[in-house]
PDB file of N, CA and C in Angstrom:
ATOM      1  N   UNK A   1       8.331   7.497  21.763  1.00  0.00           N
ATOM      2  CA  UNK A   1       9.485   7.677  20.948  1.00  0.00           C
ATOM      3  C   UNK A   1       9.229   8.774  19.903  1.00  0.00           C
ATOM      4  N   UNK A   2       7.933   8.724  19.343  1.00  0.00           N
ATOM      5  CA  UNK A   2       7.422   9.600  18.305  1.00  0.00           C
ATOM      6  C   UNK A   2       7.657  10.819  18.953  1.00  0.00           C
ATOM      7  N   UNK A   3       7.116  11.208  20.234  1.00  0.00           N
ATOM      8  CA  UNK A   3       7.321  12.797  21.106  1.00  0.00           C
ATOM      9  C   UNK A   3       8.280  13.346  20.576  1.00  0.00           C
ATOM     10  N   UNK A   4       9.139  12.000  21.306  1.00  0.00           N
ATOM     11  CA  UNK A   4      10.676  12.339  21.564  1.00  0.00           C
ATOM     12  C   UNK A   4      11.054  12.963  20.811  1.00  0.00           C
ATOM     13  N   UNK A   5      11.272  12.427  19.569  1.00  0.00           N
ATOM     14  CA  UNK A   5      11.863  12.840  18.241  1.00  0.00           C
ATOM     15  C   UNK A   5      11.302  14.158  17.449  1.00  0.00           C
ATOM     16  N   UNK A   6       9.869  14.262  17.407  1.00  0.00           N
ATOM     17  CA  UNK A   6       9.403  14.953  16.501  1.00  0.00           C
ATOM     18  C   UNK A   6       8.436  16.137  17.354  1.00  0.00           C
ATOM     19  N   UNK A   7       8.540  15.944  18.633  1.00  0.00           N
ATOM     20  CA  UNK A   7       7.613  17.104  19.856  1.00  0.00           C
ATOM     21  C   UNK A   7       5.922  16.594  19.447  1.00  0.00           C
ATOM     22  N   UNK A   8       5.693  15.499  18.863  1.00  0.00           N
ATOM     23  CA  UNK A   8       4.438  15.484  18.217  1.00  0.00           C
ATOM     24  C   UNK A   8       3.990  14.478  19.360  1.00  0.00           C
ATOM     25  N   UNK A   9       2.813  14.857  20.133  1.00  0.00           N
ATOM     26  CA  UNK A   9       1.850  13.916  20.855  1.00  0.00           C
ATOM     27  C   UNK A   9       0.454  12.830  20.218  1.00  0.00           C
ATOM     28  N   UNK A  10       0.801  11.887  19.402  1.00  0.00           N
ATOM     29  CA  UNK A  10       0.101  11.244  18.747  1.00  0.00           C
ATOM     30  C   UNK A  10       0.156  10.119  19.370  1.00  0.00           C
ATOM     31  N   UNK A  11      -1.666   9.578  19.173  1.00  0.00           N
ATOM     32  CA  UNK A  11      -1.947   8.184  19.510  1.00  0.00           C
ATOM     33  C   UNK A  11      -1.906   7.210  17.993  1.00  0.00           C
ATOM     34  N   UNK A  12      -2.723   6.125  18.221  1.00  0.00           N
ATOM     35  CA  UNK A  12      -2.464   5.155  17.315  1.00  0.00           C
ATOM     36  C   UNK A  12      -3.363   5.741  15.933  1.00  0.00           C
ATOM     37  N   UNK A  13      -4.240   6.562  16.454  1.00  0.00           N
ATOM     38  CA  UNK A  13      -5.235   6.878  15.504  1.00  0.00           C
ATOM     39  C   UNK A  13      -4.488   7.531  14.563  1.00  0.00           C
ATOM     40  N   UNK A  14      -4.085   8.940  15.374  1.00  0.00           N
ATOM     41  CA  UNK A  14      -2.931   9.755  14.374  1.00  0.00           C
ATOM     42  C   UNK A  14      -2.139   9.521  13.896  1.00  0.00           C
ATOM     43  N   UNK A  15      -1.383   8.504  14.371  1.00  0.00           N
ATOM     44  CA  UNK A  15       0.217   8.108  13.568  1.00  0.00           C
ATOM     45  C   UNK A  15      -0.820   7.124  12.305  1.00  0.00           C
ATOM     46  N   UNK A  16      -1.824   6.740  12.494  1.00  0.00           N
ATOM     47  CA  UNK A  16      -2.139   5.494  10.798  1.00  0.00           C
ATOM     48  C   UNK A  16      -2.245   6.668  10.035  1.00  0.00           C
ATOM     49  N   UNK A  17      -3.091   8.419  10.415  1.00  0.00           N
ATOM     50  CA  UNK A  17      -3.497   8.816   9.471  1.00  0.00           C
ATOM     51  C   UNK A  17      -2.339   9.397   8.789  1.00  0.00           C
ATOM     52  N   UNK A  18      -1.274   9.664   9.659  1.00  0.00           N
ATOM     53  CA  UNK A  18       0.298  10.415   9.210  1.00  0.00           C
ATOM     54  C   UNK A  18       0.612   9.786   8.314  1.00  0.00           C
ATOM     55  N   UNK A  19       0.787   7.929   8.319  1.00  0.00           N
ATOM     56  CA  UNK A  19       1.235   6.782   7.721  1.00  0.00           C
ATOM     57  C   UNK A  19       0.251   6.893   6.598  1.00  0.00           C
ATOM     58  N   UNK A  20      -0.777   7.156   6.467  1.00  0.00           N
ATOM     59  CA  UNK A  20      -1.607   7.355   5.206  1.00  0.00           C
ATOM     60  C   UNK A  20      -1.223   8.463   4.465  1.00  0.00           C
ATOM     61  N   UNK A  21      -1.099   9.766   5.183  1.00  0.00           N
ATOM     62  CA  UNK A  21      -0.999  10.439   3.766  1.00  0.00           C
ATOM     63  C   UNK A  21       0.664  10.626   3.469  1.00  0.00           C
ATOM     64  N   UNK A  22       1.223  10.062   4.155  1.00  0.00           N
ATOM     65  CA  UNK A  22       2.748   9.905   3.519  1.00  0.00           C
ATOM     66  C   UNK A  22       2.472   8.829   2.374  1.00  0.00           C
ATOM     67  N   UNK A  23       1.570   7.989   2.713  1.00  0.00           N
ATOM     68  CA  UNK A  23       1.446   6.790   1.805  1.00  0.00           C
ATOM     69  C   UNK A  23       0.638   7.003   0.601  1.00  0.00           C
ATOM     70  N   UNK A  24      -0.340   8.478   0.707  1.00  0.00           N
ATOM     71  CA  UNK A  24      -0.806   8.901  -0.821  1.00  0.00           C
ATOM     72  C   UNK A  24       0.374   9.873  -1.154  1.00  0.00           C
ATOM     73  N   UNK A  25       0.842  10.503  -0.394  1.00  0.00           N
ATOM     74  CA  UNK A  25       1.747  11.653  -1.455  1.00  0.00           C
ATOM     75  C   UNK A  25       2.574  10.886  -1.931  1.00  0.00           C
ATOM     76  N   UNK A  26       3.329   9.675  -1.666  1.00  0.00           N
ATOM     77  CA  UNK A  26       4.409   8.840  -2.121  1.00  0.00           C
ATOM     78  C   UNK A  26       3.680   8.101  -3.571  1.00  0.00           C
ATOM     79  N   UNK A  27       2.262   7.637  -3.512  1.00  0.00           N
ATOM     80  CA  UNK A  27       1.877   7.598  -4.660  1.00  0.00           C
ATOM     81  C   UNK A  27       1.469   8.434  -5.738  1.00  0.00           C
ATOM     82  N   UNK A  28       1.098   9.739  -5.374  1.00  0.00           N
ATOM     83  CA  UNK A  28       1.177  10.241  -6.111  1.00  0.00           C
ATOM     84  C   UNK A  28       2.365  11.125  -7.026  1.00  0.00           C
ATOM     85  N   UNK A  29       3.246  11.199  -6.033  1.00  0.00           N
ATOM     86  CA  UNK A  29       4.592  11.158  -6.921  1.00  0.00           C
ATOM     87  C   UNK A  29       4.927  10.430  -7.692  1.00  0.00           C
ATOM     88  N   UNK A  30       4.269   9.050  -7.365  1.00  0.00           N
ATOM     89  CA  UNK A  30       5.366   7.852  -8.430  1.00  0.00           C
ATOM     90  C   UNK A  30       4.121   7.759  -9.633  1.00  0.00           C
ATOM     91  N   UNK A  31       2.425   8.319  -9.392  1.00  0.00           N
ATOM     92  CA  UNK A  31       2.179   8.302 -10.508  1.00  0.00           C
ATOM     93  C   UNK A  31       2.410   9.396 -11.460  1.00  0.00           C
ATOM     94  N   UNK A  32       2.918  10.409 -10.330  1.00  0.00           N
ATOM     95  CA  UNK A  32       3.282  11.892 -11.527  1.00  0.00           C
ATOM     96  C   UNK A  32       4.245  11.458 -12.487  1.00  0.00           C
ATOM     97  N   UNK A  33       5.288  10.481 -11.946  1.00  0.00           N
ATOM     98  CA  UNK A  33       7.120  10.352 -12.705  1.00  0.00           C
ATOM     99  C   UNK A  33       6.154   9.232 -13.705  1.00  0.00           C
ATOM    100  N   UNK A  34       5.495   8.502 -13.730  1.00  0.00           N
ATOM    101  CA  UNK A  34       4.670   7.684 -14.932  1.00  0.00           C
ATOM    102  C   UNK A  34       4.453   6.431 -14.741  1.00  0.00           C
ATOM    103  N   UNK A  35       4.843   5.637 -13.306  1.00  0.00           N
ATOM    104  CA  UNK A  35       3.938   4.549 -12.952  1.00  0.00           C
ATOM    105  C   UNK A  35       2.527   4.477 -13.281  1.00  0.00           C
ATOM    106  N   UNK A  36       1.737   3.289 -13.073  1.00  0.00           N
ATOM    107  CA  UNK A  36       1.118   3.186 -13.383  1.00  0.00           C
ATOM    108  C   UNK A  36       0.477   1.956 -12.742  1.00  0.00           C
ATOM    109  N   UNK A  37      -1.091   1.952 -12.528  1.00  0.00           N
ATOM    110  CA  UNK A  37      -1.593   0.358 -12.043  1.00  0.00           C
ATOM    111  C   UNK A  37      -0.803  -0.853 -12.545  1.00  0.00           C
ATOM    112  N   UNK A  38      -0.656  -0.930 -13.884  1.00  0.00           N
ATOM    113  CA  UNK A  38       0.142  -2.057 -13.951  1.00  0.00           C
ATOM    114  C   UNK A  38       1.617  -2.286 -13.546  1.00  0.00           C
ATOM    115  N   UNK A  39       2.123  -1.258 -13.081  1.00  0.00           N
ATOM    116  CA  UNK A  39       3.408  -1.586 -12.371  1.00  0.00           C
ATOM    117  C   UNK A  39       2.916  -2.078 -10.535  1.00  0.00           C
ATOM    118  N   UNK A  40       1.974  -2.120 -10.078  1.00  0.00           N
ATOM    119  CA  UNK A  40       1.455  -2.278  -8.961  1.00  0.00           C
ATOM    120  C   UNK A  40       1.449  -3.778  -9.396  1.00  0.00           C
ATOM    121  N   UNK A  41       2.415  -4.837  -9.598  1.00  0.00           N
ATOM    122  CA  UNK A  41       2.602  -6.222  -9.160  1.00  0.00           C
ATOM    123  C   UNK A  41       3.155  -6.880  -8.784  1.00  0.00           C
ATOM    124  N   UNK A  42       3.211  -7.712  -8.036  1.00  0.00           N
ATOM    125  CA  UNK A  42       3.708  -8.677  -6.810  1.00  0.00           C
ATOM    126  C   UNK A  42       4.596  -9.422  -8.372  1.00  0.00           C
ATOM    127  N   UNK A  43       5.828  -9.831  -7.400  1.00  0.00           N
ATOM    128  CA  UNK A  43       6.679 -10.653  -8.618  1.00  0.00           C
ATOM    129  C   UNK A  43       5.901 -11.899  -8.722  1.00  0.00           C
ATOM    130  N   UNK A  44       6.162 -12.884 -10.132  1.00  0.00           N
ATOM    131  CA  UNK A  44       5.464 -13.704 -10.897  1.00  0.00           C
ATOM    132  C   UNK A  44       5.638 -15.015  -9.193  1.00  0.00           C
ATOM    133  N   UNK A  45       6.445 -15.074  -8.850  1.00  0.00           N
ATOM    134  CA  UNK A  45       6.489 -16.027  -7.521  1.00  0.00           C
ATOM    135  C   UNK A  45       5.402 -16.044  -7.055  1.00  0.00           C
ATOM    136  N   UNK A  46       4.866 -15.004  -6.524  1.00  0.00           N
ATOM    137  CA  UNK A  46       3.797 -14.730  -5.590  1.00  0.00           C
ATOM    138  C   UNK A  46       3.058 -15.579  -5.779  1.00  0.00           C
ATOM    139  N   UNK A  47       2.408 -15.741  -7.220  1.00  0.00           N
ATOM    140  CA  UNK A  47       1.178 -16.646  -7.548  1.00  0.00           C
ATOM    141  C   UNK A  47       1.577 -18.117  -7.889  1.00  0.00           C
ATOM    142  N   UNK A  48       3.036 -18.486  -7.731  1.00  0.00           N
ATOM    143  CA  UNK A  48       2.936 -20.004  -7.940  1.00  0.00           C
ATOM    144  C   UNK A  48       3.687 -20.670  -6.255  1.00  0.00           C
ATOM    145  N   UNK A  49       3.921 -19.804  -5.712  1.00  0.00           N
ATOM    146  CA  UNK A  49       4.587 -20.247  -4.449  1.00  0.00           C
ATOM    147  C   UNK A  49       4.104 -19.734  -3.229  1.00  0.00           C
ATOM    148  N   UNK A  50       3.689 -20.806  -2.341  1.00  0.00           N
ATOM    149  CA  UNK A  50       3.109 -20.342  -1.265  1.00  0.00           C
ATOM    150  C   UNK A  50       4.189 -19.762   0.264  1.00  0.00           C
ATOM    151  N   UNK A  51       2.992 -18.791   0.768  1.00  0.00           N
ATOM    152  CA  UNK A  51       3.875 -18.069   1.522  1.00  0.00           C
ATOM    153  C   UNK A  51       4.136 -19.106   2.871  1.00  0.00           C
ATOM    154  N   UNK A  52       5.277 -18.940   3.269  1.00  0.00           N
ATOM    155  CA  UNK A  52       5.479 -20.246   4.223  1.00  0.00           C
ATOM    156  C   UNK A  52       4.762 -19.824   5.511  1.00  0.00           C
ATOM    157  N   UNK A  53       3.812 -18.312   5.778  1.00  0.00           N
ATOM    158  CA  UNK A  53       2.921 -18.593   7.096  1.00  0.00           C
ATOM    159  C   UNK A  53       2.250 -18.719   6.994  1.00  0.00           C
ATOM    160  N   UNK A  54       1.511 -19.574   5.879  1.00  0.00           N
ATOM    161  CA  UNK A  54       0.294 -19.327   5.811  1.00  0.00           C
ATOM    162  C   UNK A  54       0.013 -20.350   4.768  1.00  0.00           C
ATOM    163  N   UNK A  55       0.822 -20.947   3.884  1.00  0.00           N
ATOM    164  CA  UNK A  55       0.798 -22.091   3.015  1.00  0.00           C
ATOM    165  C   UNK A  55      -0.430 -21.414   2.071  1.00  0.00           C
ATOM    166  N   UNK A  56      -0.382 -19.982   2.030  1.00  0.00           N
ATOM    167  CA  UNK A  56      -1.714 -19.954   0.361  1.00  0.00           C
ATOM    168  C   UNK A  56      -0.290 -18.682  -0.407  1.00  0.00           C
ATOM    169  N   UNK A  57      -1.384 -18.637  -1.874  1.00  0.00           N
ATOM    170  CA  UNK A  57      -0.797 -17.671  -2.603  1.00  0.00           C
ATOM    171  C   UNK A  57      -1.719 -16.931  -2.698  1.00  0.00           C
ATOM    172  N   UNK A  58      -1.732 -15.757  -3.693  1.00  0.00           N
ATOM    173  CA  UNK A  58      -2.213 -14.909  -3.867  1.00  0.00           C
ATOM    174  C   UNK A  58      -2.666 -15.545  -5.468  1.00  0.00           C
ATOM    175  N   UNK A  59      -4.099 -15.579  -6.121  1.00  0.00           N
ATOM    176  CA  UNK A  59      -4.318 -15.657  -7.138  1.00  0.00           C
ATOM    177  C   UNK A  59      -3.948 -14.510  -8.014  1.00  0.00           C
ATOM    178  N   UNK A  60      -3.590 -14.053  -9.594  1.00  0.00           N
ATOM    179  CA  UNK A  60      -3.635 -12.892 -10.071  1.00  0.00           C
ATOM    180  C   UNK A  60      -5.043 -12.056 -10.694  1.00  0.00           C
ATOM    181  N   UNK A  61      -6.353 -13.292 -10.144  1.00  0.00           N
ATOM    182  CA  UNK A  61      -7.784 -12.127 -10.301  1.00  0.00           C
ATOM    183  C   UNK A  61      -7.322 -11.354  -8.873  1.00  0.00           C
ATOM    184  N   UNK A  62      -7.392 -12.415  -7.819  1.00  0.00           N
ATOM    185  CA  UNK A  62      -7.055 -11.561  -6.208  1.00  0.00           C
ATOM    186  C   UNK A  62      -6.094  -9.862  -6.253  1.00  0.00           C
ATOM    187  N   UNK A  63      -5.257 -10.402  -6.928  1.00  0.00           N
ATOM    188  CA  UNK A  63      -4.293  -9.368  -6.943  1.00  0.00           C
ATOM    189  C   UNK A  63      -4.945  -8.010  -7.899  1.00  0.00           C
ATOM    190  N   UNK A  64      -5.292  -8.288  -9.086  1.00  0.00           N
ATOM    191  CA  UNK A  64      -6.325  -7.582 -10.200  1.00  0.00           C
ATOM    192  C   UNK A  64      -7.343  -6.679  -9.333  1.00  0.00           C
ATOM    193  N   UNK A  65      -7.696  -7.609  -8.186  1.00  0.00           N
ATOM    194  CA  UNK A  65      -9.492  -6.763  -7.316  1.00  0.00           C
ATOM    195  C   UNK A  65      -8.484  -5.788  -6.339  1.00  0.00           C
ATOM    196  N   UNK A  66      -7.834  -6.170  -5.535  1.00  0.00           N
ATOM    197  CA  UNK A  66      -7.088  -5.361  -4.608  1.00  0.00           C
ATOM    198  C   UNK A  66      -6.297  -4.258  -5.524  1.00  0.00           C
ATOM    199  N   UNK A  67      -6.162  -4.113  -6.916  1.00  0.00           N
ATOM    200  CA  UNK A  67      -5.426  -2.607  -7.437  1.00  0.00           C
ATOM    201  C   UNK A  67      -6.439  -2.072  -7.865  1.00  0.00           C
ATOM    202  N   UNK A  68      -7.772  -2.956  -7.728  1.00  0.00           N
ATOM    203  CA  UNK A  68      -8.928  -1.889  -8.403  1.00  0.00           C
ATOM    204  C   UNK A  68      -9.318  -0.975  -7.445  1.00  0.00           C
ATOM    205  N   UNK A  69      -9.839  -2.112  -6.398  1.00  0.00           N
ATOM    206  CA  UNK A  69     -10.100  -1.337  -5.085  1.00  0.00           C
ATOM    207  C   UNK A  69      -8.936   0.065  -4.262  1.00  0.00           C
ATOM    208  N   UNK A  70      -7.914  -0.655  -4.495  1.00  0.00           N
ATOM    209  CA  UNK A  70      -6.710   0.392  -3.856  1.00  0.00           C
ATOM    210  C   UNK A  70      -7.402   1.549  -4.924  1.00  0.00           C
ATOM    211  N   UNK A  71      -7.324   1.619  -6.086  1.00  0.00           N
ATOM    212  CA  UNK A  71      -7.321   2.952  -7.244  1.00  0.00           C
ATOM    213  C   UNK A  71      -8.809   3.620  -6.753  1.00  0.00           C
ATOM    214  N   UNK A  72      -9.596   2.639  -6.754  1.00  0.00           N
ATOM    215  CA  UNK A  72     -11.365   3.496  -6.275  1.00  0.00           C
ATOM    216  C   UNK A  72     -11.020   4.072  -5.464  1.00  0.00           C
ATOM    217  N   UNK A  73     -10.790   3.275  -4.132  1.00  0.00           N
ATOM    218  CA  UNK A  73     -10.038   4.450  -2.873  1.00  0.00           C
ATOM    219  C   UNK A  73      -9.521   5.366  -2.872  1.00  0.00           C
ATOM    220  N   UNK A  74      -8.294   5.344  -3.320  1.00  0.00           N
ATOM    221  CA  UNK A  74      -7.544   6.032  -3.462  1.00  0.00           C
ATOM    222  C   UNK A  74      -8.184   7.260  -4.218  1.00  0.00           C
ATOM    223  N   UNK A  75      -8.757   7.301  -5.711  1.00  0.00           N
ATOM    224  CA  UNK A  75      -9.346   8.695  -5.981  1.00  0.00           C
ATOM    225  C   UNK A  75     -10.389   8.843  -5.094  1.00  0.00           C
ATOM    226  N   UNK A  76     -10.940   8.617  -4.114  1.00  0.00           N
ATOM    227  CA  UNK A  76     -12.098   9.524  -3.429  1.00  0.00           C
ATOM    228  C   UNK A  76     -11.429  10.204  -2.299  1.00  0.00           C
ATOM    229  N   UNK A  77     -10.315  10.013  -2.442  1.00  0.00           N
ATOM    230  CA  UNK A  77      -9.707  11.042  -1.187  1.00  0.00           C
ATOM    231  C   UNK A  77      -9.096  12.525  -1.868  1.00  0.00           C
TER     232      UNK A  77
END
């Protein structure tokens, strides 16, 4: 379908890395306009209501390690 549309011959490998850097330039736009890590949070639900596939929540240290890690990542690219 991807061909189709765009003449582009990509496997699974290529389309994650396409999906990646659409997915840093989109952040880095929203940190140019003045987001910020702390706008990176799941609404207050998240942590008192469990998700119905899976019957857990997300703690807010859990959530705290995954924007640290996303940000380390994220600057070494």
């Amino acid at each position: 379908m991807i061909q189709a549309a765009t003449g582009m011959d990509l496997d699974r490998e290529n389309m994650r890395a396409v999906a990646a850097v659409i997915t840093d330039n989109t952040r880095r736009f929203n940190l140019r306009e003045g987001l910020t890590p702390e706008d990176d949070r799941l609404p207050g639900r998240f942590f008192r209501e469990a998700l119905p596939e899976t019957g857990k929540i997300i703690t807010e240290k859990q959530m705290q390690q995954l924007i640290n890690d996303y940000y380390g990542v994220a600057l070494l690219r």
